[in-house]
C-alpha atoms as a PDB file:
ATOM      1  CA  UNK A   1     -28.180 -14.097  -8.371  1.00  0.00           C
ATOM      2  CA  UNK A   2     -27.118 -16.994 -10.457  1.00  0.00           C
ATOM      3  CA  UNK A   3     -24.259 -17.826 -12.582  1.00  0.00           C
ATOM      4  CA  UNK A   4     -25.852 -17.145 -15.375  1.00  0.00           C
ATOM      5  CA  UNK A   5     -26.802 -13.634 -14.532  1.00  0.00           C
ATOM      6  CA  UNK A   6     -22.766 -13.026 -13.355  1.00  0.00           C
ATOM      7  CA  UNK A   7     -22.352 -13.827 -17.096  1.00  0.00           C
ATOM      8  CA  UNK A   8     -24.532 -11.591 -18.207  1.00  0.00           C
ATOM      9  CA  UNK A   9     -22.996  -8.374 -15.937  1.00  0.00           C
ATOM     10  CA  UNK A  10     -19.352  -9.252 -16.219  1.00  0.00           C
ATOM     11  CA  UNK A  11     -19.836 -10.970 -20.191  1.00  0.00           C
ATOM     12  CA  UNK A  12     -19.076 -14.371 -21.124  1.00  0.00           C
ATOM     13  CA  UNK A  13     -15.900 -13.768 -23.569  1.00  0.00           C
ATOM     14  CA  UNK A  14     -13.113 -16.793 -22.661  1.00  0.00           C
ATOM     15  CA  UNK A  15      -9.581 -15.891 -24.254  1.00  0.00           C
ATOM     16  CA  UNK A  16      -8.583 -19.170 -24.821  1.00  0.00           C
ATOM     17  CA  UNK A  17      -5.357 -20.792 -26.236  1.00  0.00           C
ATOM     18  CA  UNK A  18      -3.827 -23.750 -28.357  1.00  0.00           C
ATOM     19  CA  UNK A  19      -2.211 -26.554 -25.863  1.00  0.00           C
ATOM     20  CA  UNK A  20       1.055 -26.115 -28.803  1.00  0.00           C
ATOM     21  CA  UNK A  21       1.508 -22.697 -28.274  1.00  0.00           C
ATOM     22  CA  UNK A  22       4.964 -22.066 -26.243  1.00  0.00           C
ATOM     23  CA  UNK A  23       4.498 -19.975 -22.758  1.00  0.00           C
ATOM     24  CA  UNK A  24       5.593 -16.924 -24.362  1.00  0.00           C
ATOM     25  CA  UNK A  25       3.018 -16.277 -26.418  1.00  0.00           C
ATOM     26  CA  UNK A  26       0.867 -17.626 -23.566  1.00  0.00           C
ATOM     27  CA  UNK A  27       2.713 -14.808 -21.478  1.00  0.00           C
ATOM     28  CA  UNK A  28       2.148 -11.984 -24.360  1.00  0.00           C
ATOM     29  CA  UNK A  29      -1.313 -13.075 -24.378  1.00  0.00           C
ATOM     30  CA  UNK A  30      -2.292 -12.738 -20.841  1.00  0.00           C
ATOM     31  CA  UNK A  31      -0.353  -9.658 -20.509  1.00  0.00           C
ATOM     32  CA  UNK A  32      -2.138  -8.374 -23.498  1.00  0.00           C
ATOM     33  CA  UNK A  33      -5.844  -9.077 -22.361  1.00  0.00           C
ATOM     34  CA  UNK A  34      -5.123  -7.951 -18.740  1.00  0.00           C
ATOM     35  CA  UNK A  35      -5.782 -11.254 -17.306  1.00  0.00           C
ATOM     36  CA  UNK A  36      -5.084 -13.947 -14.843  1.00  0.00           C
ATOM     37  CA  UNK A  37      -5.962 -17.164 -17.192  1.00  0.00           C
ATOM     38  CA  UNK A  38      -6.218 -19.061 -20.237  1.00  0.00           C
ATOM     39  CA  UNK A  39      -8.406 -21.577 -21.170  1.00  0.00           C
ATOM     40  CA  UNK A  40      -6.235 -24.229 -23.011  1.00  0.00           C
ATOM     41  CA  UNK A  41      -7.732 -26.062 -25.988  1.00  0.00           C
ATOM     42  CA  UNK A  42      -7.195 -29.274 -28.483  1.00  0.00           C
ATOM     43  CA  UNK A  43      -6.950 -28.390 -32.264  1.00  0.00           C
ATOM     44  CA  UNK A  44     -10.760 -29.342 -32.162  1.00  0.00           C
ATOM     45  CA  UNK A  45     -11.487 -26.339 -29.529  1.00  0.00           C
ATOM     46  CA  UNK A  46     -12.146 -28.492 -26.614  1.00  0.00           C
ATOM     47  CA  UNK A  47     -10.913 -27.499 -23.031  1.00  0.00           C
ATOM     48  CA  UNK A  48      -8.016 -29.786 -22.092  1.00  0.00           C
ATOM     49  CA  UNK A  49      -6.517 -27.235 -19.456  1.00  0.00           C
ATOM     50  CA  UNK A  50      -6.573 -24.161 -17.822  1.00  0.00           C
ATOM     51  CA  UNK A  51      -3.411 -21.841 -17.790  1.00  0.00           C
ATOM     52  CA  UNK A  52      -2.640 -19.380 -14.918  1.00  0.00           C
ATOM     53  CA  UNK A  53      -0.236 -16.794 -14.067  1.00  0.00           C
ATOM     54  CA  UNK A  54       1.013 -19.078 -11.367  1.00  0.00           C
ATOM     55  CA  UNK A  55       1.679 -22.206 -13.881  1.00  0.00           C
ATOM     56  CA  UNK A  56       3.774 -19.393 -15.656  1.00  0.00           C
ATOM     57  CA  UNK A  57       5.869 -19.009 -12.210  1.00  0.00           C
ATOM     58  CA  UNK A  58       6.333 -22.417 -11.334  1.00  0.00           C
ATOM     59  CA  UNK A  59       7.073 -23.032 -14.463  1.00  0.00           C
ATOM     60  CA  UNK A  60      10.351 -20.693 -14.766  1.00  0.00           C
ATOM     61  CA  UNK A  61      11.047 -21.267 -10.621  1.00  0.00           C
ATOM     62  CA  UNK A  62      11.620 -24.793 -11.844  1.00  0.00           C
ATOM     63  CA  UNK A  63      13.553 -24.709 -15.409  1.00  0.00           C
ATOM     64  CA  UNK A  64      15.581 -21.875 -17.338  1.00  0.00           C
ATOM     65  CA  UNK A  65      15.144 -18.567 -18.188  1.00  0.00           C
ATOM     66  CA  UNK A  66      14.446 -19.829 -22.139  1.00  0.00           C
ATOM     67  CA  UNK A  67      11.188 -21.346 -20.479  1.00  0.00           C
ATOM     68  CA  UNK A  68       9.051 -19.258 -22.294  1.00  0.00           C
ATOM     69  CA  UNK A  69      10.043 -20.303 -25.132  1.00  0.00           C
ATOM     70  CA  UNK A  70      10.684 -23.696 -25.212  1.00  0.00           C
ATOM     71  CA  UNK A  71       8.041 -25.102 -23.430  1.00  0.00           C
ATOM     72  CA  UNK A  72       4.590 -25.824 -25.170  1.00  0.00           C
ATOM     73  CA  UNK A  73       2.027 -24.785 -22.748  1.00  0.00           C
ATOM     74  CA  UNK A  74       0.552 -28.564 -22.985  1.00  0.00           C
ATOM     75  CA  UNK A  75       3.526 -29.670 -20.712  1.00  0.00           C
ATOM     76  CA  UNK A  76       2.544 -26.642 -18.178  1.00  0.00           C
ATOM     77  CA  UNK A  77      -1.274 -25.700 -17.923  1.00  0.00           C
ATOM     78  CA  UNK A  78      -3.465 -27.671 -15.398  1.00  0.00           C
ATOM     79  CA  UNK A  79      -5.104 -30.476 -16.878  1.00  0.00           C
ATOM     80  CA  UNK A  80      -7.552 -31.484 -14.419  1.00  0.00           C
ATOM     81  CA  UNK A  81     -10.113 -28.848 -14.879  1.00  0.00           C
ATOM     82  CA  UNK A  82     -12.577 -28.174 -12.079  1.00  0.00           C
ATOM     83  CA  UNK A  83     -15.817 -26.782 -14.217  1.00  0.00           C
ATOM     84  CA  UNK A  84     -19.076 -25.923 -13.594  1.00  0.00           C
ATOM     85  CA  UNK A  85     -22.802 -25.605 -15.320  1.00  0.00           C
ATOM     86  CA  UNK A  86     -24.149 -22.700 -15.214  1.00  0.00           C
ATOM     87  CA  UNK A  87     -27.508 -23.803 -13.176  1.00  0.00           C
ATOM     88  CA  UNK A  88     -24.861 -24.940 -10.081  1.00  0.00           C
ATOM     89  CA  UNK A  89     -25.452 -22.651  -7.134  1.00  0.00           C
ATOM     90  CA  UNK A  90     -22.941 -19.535  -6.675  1.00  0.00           C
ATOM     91  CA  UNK A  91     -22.528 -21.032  -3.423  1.00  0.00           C
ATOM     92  CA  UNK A  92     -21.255 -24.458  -4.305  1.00  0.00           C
ATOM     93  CA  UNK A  93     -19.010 -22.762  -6.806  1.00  0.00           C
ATOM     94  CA  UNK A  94     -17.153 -20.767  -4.318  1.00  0.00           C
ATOM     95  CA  UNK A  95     -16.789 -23.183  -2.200  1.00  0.00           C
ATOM     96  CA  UNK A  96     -15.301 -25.432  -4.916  1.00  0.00           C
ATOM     97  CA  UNK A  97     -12.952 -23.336  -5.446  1.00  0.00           C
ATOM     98  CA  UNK A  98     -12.094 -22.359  -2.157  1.00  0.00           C
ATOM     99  CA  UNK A  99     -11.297 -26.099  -1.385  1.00  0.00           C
ATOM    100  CA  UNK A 100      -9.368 -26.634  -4.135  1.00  0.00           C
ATOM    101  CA  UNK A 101      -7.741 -23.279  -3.692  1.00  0.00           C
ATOM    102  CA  UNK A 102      -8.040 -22.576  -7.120  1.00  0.00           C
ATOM    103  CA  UNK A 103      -9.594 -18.739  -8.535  1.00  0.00           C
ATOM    104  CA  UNK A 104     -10.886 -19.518 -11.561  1.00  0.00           C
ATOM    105  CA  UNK A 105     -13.533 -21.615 -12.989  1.00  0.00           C
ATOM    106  CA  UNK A 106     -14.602 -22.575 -16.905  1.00  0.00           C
ATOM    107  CA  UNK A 107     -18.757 -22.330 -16.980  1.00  0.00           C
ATOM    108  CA  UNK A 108     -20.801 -24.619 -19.179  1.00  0.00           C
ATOM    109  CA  UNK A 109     -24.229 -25.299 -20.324  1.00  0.00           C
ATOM    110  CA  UNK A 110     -25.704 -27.719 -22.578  1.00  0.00           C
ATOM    111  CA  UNK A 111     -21.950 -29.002 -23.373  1.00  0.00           C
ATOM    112  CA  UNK A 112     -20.393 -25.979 -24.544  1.00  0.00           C
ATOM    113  CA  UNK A 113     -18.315 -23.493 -22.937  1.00  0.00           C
ATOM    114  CA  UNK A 114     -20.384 -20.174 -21.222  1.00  0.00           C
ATOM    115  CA  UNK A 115     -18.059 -18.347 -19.618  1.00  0.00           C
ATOM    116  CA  UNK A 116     -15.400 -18.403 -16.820  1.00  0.00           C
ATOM    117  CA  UNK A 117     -15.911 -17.104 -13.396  1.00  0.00           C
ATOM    118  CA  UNK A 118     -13.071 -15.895 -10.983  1.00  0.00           C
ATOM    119  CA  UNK A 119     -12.971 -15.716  -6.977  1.00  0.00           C
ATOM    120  CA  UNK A 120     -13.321 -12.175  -7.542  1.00  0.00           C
ATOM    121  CA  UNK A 121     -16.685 -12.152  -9.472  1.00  0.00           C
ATOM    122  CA  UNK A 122     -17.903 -14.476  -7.203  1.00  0.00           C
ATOM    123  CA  UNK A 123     -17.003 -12.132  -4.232  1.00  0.00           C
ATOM    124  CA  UNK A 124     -18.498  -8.820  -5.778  1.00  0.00           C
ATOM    125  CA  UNK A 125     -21.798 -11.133  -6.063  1.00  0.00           C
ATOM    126  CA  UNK A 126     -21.175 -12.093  -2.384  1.00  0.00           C
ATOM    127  CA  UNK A 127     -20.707  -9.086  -1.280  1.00  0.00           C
ATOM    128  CA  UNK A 128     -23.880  -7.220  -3.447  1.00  0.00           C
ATOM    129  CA  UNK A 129     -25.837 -10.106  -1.745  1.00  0.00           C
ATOM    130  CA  UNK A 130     -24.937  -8.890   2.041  1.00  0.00           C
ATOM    131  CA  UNK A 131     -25.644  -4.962   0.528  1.00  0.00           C
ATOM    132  CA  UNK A 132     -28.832  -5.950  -0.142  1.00  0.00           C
ATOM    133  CA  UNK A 133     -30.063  -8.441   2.793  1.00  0.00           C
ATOM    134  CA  UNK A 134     -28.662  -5.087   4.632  1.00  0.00           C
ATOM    135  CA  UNK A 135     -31.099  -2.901   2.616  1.00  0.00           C
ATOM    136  CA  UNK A 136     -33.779  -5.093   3.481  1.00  0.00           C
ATOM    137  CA  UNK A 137     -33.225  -5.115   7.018  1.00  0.00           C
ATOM    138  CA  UNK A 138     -32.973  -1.604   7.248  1.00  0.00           C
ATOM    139  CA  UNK A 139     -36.353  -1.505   5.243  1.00  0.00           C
ATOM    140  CA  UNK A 140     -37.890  -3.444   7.689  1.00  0.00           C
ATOM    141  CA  UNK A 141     -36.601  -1.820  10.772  1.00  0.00           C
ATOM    142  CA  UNK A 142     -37.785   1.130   9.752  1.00  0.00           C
ATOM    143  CA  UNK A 143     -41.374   0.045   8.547  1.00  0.00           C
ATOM    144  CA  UNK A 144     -41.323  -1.500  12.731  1.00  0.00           C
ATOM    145  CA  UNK A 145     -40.175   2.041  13.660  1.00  0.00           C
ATOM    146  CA  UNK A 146     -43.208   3.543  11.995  1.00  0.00           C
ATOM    147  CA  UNK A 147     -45.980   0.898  13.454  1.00  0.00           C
ATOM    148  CA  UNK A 148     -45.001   1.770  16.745  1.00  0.00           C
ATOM    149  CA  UNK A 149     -45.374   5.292  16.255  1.00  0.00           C
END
């Protein structure tokens, strides 16, 4: 399975957000949505960030409880973005962001943004991969089973 065909099981909506809007409506959004990130963008709708939960938290751990507020989500999000293409092996993408201990990742192809991929999706594929290298094992043990009967 390829990231492209992740995509097309989980769906390739981003929710993405302005790099002016405060953390609170960051906060709102993410609650909102049921997610873990947002993919921060320029007024011309490219990616200049990625926003997590855990920017959120370090965020208030290290200022006042009018945070949220007060802070444009510009002067919090992660600005070096780790991306990939969407032809770049599930593999390599796991272990990217394994090593940068990271659990989300912005997809591209030809330039524009695909999709976004999380540790979890990339897990579920891992572990549909073992299911089925088990299937075919068991397939094959039993087609020995019935040659040597």
């Amino acid at each position: 399975m390829s990231l492209e065909a992740i995509l097309a099981v989980k769906g390739n909506e981003v929710v993405s957000i302005s790099s002016t809007a405060d953390l609170g409506a960051a906060s709102k959004l993410l609650k909102k949505r049921e997610i873990g990130v947002l993919v921060v963008v320029d007024v011309d709708g490219r990616v200049v960030g990625i926003l997590s939960e855990r920017d959120i938290v370090h965020a208030m751990a290290e200022n006042e409880d009018s945070v949220l507020q007060q802070l444009p989500v510009s002067q919090v999000m992660t600005s070096k973005v780790s991306i990939c293409d969407v032809n770049d092996s599930v593999s390599s993408v796991m272990e990217r962001m394994m090593n940068g201990k990271f659990r989300h990742m912005p997809i591209f192809e030809g330039g524009r943004l695909a999709g976004i991929v999380s540790n979890r999706d990339l897990l579920k594929w891992h572990l549909e991969t073992v299911r089925e290298h088990m299937r075919q094992l068991e397939t094959s043990l039993s087609d020995l089973d019935l040659m040597r009967l």
